[in-house]
C-alpha atoms as a PDB file:
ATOM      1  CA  UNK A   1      -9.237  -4.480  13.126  1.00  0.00           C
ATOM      2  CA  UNK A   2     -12.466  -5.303  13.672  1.00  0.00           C
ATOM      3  CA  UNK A   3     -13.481  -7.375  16.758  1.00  0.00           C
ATOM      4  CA  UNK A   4     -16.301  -9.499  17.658  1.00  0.00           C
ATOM      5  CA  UNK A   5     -17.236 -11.241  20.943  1.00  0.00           C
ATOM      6  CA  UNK A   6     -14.154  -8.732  22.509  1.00  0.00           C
ATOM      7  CA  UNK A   7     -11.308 -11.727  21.519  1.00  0.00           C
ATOM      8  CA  UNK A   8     -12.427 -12.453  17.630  1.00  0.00           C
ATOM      9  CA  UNK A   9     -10.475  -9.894  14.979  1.00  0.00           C
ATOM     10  CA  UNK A  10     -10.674  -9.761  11.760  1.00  0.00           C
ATOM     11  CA  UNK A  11      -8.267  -8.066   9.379  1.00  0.00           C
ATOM     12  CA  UNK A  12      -9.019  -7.371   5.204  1.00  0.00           C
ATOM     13  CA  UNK A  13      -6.631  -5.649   2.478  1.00  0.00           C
ATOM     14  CA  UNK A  14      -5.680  -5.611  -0.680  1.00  0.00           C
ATOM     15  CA  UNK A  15      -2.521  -5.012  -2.577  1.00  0.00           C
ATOM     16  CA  UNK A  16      -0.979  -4.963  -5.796  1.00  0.00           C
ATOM     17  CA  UNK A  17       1.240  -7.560  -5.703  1.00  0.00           C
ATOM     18  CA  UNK A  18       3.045  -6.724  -9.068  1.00  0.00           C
ATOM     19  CA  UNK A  19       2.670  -4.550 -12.688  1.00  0.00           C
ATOM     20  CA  UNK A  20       5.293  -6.459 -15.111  1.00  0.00           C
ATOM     21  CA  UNK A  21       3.761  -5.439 -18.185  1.00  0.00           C
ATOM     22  CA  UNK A  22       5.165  -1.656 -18.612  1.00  0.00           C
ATOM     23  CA  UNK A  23       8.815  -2.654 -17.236  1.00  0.00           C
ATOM     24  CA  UNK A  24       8.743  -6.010 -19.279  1.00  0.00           C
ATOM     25  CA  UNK A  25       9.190  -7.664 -16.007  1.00  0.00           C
ATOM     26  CA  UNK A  26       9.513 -12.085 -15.689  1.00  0.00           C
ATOM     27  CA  UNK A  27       5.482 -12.536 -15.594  1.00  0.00           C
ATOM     28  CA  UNK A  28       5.039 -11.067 -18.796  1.00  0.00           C
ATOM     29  CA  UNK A  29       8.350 -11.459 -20.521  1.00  0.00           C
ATOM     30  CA  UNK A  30       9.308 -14.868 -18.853  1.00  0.00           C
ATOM     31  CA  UNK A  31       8.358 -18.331 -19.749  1.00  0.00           C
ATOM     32  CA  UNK A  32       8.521 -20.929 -17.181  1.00  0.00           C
ATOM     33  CA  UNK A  33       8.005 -21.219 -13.585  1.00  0.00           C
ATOM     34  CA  UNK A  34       7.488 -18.070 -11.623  1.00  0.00           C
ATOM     35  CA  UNK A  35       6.954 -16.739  -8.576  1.00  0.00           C
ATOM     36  CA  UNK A  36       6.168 -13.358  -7.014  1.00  0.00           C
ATOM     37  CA  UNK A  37       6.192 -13.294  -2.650  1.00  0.00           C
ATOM     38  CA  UNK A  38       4.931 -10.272  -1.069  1.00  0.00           C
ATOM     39  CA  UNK A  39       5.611  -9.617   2.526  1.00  0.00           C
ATOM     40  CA  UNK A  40       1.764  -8.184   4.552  1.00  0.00           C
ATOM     41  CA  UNK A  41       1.831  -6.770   7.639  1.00  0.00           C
ATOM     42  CA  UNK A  42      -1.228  -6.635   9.790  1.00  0.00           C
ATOM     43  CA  UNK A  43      -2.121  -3.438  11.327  1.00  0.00           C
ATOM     44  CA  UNK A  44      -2.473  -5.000  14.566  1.00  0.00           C
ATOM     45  CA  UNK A  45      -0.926  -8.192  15.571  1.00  0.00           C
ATOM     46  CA  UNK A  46      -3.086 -11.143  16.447  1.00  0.00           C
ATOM     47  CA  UNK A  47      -2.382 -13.137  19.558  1.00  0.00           C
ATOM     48  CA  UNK A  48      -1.781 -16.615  17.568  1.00  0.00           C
ATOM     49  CA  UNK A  49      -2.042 -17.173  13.655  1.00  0.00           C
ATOM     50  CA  UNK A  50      -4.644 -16.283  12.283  1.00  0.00           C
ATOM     51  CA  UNK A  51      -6.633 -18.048   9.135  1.00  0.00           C
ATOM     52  CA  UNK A  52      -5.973 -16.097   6.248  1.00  0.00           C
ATOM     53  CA  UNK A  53      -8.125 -16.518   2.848  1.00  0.00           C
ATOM     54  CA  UNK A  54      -6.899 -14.600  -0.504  1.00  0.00           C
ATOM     55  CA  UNK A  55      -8.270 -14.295  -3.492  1.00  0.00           C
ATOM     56  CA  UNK A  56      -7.902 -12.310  -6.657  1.00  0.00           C
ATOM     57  CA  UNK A  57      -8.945  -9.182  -7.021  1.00  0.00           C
ATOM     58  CA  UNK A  58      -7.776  -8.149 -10.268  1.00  0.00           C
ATOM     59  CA  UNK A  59      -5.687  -9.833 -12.814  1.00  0.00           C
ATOM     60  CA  UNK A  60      -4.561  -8.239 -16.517  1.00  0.00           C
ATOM     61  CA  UNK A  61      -3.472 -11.627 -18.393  1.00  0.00           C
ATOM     62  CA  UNK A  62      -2.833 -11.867 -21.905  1.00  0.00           C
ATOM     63  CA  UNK A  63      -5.120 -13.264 -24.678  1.00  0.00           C
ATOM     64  CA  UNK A  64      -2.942 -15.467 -26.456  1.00  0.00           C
ATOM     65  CA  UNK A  65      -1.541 -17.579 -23.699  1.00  0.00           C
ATOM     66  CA  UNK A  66      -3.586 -19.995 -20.874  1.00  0.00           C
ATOM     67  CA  UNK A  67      -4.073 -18.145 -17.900  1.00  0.00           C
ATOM     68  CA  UNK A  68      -2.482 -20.273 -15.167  1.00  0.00           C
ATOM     69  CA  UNK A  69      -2.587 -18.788 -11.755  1.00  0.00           C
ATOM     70  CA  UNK A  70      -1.761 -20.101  -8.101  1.00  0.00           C
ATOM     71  CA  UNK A  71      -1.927 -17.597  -5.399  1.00  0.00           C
ATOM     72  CA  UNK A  72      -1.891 -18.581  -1.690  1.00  0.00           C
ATOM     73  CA  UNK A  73      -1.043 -17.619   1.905  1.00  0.00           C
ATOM     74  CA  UNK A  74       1.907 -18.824   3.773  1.00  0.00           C
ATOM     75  CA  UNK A  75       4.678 -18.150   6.073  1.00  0.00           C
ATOM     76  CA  UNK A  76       1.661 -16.764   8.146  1.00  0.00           C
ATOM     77  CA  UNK A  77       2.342 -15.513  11.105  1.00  0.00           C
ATOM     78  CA  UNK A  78       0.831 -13.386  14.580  1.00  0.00           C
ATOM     79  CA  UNK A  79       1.981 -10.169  12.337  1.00  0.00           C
ATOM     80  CA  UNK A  80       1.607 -11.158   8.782  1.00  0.00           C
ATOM     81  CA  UNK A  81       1.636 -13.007   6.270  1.00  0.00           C
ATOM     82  CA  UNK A  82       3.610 -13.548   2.451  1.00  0.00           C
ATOM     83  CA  UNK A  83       1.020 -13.588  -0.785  1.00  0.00           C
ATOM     84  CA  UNK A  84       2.447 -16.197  -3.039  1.00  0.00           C
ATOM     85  CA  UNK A  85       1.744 -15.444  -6.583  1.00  0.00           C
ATOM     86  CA  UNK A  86       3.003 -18.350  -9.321  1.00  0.00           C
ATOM     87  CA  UNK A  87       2.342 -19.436 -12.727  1.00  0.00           C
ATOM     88  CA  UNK A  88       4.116 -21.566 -15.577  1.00  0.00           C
ATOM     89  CA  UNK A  89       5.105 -22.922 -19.141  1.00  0.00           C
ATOM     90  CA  UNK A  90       3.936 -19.547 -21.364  1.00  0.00           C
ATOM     91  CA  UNK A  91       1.077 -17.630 -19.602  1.00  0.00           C
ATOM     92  CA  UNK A  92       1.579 -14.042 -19.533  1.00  0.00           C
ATOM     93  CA  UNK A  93       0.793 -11.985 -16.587  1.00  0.00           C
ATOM     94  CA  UNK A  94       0.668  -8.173 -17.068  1.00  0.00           C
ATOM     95  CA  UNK A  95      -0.312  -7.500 -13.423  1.00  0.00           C
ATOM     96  CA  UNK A  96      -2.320  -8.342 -10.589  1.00  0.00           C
ATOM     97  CA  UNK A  97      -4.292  -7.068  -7.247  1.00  0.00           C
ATOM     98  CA  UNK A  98      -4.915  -9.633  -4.651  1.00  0.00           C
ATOM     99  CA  UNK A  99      -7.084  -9.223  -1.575  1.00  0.00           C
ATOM    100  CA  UNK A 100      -6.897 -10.710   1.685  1.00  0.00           C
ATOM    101  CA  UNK A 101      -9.152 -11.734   4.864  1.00  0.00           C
ATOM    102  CA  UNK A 102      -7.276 -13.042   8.436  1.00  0.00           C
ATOM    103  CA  UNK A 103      -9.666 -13.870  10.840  1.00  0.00           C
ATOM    104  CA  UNK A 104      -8.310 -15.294  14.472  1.00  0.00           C
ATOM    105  CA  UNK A 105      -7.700 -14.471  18.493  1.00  0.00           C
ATOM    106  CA  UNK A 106      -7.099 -11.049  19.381  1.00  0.00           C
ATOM    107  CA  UNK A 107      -5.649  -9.408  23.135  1.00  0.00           C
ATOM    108  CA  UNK A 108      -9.428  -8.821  25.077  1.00  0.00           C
ATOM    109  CA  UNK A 109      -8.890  -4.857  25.831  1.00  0.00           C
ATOM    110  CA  UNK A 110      -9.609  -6.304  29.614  1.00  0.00           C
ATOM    111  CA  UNK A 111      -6.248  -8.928  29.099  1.00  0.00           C
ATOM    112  CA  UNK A 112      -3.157  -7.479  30.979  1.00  0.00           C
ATOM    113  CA  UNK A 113       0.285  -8.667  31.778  1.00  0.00           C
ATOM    114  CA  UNK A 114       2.006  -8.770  34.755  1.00  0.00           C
ATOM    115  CA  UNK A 115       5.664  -8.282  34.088  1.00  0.00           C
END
């Protein structure tokens, strides 16, 4: 993590969130709505939620269908987050790499508990 002003982190990644295309798998075989959830884990937790942004990274999509993408960040918590991947009606979706930036509070190396 990288920190700024001792209590501002900020956390970045990427991760392949799914390959359907050799294993025929439901984004590029399927037809319909679909989803793909991903479970990320920060290295370090944060001390409350933090704002997460994701994007894509890299997509493979096929040429003969729409592309129709939604990706987001949810279920975020102190210690991660889930990458939400979903499209619909006949796109095709061979694979896909998203990235991901969490910026928010982190423990000041001079905070302590008292237990």
């Amino acid at each position: 993590m990288k920190r700024f002003s001792g209590v501002v982190g900020i956390q970045q990644g990427s991760r392949v969130l799914f390959s359907d295309f050799s294993a025929n798998g439901p984004m590029w075989a399927g037809s319909g709505s679909r989803e793909v959830r991903v479970r990320q884990d920060f290295a370090e937790p944060f001390v409350e939620p933090p704002s997460v942004l994701v994007g894509l990274s890299m997509w493979d999509m096929d040429h003969g269908t729409n592309s129709r993408v939604d990706l987001q960040a949810e279920k975020i918590t102190t210690t991660g987050f889930d990458f939400v991947f979903r499209t619909w009606a006949d796109s095709k979706i061979a694979r896909v790499r998203a990235d991901f930036t969490a910026i928010g509070l982190t423990r000041d190396e001079d905070s302590w508990d008292v237990v």
